[in-house]
C-alpha atoms as a PDB file:
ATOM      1  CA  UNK A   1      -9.308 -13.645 -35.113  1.00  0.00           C
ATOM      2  CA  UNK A   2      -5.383 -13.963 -34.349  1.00  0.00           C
ATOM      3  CA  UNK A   3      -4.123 -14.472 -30.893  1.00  0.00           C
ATOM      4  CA  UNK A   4      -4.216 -10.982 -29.522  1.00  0.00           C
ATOM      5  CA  UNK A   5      -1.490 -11.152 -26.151  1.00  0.00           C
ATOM      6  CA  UNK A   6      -1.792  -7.317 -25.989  1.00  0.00           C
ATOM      7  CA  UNK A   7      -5.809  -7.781 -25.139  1.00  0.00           C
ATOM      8  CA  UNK A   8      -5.349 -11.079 -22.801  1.00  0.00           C
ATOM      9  CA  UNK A   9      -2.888  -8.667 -20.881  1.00  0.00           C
ATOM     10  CA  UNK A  10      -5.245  -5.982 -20.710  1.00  0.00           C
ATOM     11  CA  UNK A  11      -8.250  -8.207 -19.424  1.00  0.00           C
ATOM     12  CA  UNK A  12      -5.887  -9.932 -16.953  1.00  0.00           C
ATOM     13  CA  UNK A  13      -4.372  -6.948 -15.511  1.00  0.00           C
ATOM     14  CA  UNK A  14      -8.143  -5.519 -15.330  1.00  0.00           C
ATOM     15  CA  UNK A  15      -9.052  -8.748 -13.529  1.00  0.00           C
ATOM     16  CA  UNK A  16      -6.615  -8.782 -11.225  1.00  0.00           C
ATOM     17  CA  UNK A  17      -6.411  -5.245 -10.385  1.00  0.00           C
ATOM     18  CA  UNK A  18     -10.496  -5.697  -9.105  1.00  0.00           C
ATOM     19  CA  UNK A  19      -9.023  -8.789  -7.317  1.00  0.00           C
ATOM     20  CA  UNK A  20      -6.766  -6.882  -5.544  1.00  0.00           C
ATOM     21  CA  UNK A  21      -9.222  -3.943  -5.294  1.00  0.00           C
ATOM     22  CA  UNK A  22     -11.148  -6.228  -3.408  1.00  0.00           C
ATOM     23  CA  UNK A  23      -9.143  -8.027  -1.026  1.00  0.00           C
ATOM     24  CA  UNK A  24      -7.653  -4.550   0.201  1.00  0.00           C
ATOM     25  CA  UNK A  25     -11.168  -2.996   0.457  1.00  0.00           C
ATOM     26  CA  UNK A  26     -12.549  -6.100   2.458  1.00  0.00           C
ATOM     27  CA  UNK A  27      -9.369  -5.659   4.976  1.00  0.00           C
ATOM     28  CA  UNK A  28      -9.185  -1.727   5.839  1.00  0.00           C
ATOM     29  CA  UNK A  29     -12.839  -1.922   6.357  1.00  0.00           C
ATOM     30  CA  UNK A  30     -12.541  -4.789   8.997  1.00  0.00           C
ATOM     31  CA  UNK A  31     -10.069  -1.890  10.717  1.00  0.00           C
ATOM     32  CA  UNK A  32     -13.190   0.030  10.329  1.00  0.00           C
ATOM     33  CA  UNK A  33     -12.370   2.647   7.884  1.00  0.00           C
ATOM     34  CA  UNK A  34     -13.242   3.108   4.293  1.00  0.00           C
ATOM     35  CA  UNK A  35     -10.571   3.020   1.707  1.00  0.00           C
ATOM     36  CA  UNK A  36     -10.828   6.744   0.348  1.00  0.00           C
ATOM     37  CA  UNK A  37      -9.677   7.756   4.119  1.00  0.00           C
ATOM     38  CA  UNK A  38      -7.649   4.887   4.374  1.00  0.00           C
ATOM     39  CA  UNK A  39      -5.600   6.121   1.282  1.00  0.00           C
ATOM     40  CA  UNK A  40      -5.106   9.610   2.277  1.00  0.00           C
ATOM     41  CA  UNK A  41      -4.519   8.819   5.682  1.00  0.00           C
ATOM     42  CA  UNK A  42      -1.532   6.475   4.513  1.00  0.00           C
ATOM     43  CA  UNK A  43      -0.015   8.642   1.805  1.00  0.00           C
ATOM     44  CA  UNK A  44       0.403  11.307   4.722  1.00  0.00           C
ATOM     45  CA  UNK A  45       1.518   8.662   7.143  1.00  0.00           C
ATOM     46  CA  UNK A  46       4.000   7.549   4.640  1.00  0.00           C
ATOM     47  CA  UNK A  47       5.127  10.850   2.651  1.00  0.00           C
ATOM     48  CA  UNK A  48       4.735  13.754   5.321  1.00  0.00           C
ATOM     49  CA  UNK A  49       2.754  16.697   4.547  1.00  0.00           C
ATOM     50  CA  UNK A  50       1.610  16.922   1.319  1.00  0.00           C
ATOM     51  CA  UNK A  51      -1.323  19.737  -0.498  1.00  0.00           C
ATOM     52  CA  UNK A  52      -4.854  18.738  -1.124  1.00  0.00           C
ATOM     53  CA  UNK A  53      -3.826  18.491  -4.877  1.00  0.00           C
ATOM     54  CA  UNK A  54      -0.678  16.275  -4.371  1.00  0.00           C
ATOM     55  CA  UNK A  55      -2.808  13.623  -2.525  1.00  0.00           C
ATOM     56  CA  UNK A  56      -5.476  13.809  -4.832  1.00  0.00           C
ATOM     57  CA  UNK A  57      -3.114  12.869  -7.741  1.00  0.00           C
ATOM     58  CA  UNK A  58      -1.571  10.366  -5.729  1.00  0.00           C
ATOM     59  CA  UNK A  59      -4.958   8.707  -4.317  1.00  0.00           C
ATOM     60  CA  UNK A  60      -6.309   9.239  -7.562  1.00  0.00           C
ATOM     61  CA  UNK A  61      -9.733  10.876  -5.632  1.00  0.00           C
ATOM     62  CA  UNK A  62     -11.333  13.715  -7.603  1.00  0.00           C
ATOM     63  CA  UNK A  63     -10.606  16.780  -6.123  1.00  0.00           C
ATOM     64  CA  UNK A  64     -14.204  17.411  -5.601  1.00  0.00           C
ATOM     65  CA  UNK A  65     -15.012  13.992  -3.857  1.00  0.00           C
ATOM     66  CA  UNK A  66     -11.482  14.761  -1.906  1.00  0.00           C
ATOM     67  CA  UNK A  67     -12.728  17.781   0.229  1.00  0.00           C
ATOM     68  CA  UNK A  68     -15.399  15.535   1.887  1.00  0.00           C
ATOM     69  CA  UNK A  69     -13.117  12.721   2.683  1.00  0.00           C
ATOM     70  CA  UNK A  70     -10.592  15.350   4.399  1.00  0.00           C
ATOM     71  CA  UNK A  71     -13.665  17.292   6.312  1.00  0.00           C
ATOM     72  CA  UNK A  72     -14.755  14.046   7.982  1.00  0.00           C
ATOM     73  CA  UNK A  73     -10.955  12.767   8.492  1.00  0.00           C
ATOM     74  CA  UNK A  74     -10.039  16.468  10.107  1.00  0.00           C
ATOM     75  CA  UNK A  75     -13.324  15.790  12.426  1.00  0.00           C
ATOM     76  CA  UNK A  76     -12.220  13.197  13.717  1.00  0.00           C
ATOM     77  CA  UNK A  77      -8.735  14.878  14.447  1.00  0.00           C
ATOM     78  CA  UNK A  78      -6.974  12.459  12.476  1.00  0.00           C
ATOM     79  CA  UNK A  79      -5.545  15.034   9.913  1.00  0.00           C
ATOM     80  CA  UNK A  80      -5.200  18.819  10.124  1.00  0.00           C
ATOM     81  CA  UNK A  81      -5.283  21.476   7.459  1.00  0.00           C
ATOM     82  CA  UNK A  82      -2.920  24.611   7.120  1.00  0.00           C
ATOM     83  CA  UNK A  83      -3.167  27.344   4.771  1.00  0.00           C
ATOM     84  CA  UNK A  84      -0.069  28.543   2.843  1.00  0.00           C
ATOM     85  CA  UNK A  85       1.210  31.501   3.832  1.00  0.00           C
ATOM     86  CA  UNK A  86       2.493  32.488   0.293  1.00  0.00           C
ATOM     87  CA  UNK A  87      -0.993  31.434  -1.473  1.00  0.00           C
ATOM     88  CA  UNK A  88      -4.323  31.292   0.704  1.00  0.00           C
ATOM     89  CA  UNK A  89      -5.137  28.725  -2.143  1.00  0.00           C
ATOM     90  CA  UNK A  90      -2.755  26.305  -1.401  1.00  0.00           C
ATOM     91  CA  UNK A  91      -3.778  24.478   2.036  1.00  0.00           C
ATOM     92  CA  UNK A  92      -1.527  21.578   3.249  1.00  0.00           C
ATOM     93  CA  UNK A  93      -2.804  18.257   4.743  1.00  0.00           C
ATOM     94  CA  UNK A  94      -0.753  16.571   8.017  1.00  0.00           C
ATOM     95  CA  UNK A  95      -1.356  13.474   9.814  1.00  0.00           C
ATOM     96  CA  UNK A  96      -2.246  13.974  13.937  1.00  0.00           C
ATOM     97  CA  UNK A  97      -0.599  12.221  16.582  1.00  0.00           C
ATOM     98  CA  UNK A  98      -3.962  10.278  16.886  1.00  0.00           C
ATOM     99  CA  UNK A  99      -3.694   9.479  13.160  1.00  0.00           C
ATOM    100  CA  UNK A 100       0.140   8.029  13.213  1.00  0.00           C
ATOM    101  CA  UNK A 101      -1.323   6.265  15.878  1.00  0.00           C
ATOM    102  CA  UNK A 102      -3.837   4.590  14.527  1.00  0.00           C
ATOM    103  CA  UNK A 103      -1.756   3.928  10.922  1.00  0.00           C
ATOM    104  CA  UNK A 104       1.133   2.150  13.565  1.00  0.00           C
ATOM    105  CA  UNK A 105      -1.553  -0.233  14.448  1.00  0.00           C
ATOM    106  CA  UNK A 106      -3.188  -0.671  10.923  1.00  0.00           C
ATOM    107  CA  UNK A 107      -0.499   0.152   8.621  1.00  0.00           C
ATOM    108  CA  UNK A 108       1.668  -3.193   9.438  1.00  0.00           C
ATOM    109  CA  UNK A 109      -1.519  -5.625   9.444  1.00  0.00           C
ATOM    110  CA  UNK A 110      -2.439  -3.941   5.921  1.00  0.00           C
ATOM    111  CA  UNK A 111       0.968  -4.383   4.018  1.00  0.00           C
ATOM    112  CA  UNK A 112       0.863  -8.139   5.809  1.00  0.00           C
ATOM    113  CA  UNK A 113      -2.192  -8.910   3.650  1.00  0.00           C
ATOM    114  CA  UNK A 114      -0.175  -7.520   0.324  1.00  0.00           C
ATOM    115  CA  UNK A 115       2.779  -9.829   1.297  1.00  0.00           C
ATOM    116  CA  UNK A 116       0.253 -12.930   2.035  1.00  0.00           C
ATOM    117  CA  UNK A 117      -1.025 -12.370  -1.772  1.00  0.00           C
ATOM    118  CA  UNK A 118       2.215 -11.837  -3.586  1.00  0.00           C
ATOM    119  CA  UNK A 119       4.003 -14.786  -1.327  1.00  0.00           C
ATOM    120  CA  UNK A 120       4.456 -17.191  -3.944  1.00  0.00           C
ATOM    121  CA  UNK A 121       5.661 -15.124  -6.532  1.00  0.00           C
ATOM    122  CA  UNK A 122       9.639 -14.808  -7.334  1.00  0.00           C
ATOM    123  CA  UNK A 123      10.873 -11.673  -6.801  1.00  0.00           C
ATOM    124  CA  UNK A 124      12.462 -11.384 -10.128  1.00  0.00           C
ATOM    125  CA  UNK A 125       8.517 -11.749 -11.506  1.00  0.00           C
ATOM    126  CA  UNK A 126       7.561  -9.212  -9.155  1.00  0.00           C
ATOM    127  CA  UNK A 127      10.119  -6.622 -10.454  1.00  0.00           C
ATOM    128  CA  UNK A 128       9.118  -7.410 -14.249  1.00  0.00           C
ATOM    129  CA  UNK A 129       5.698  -7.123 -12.921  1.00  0.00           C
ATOM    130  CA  UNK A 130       6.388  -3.472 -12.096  1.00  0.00           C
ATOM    131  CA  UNK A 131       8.290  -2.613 -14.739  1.00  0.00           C
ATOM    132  CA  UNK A 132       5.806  -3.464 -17.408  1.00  0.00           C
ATOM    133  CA  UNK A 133       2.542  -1.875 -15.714  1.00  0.00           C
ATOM    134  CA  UNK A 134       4.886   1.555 -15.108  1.00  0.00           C
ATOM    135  CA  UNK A 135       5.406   1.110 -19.351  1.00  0.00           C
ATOM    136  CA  UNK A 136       1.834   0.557 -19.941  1.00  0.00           C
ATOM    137  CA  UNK A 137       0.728   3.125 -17.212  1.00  0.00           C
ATOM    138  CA  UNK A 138       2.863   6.010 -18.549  1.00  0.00           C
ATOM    139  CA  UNK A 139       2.207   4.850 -21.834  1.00  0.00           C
ATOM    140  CA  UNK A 140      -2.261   5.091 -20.930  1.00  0.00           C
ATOM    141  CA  UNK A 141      -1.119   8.638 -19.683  1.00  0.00           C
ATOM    142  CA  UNK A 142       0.353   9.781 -22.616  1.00  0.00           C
ATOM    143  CA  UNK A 143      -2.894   9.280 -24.660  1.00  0.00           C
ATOM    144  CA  UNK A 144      -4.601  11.864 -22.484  1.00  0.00           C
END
């Protein structure tokens, strides 16, 4: 069989991405939180408020799987839900006081354990870096 580049990519990338995966599980849960609420709780922190459905796209959490996630982060009063007044079906997530709080403290300590991992690599490779997984990720998409 020929050299195949296109399938060494795709195993890499694979391999890496559980690396990763890994190494950012293992560090939100020493802040004592699983990732699924670590993720919404930071795309709020980060991008305001935001519907169930946007966050769900953008933590890539199934809808269904979502609403439990949300239930036990609004217990805790670290997120609140509000119902659209134009559409009752629409309901928007926020972050509390008590959850900006606790991303201030997190938050910084997180992204310092992305920078410790990608310290050694040029920034010119981490911008092609990008660039090709956006290709190949809108490219997977397409094939839906």
């Amino acid at each position: 069989m020929a050299d195949n580049s296109s399938l060494k990519a795709f195993v890499i990338t694979m391999k890496a991405s559980k690396a990763l995966e890994e190494v950012t599980k293992k560090d939100i849960k020493k802040h004592g939180m699983r990732a699924s609420d670590f993720a919404i709780l930071e795309a709020l922190y980060h991008k305001g408020r935001q519907t169930i459905r946007e966050i769900s796209e953008s933590v890539l959490i199934s809808t269904g799987s979502i609403t439990y996630v949300i239930d036990k982060l609004e217990k805790k009063e670290l997120l609140i839900r509000t119902h659209c007044s134009e559409d009752r079906r629409v309901v928007y997530l926020e972050i509390t006081d008590s959850g900006k709080q606790i991303m201030d403290d997190i938050f910084p300590k997180h992204q310092q354990v992305i920078e410790e991992l990608f310290n050694d690599i040029p920034e010119n490779d981490k911008k092609t870096v990008i660039e090709v997984l956006k290709k190949v990720g809108h490219r997977a998409s397409e094939q839906d």
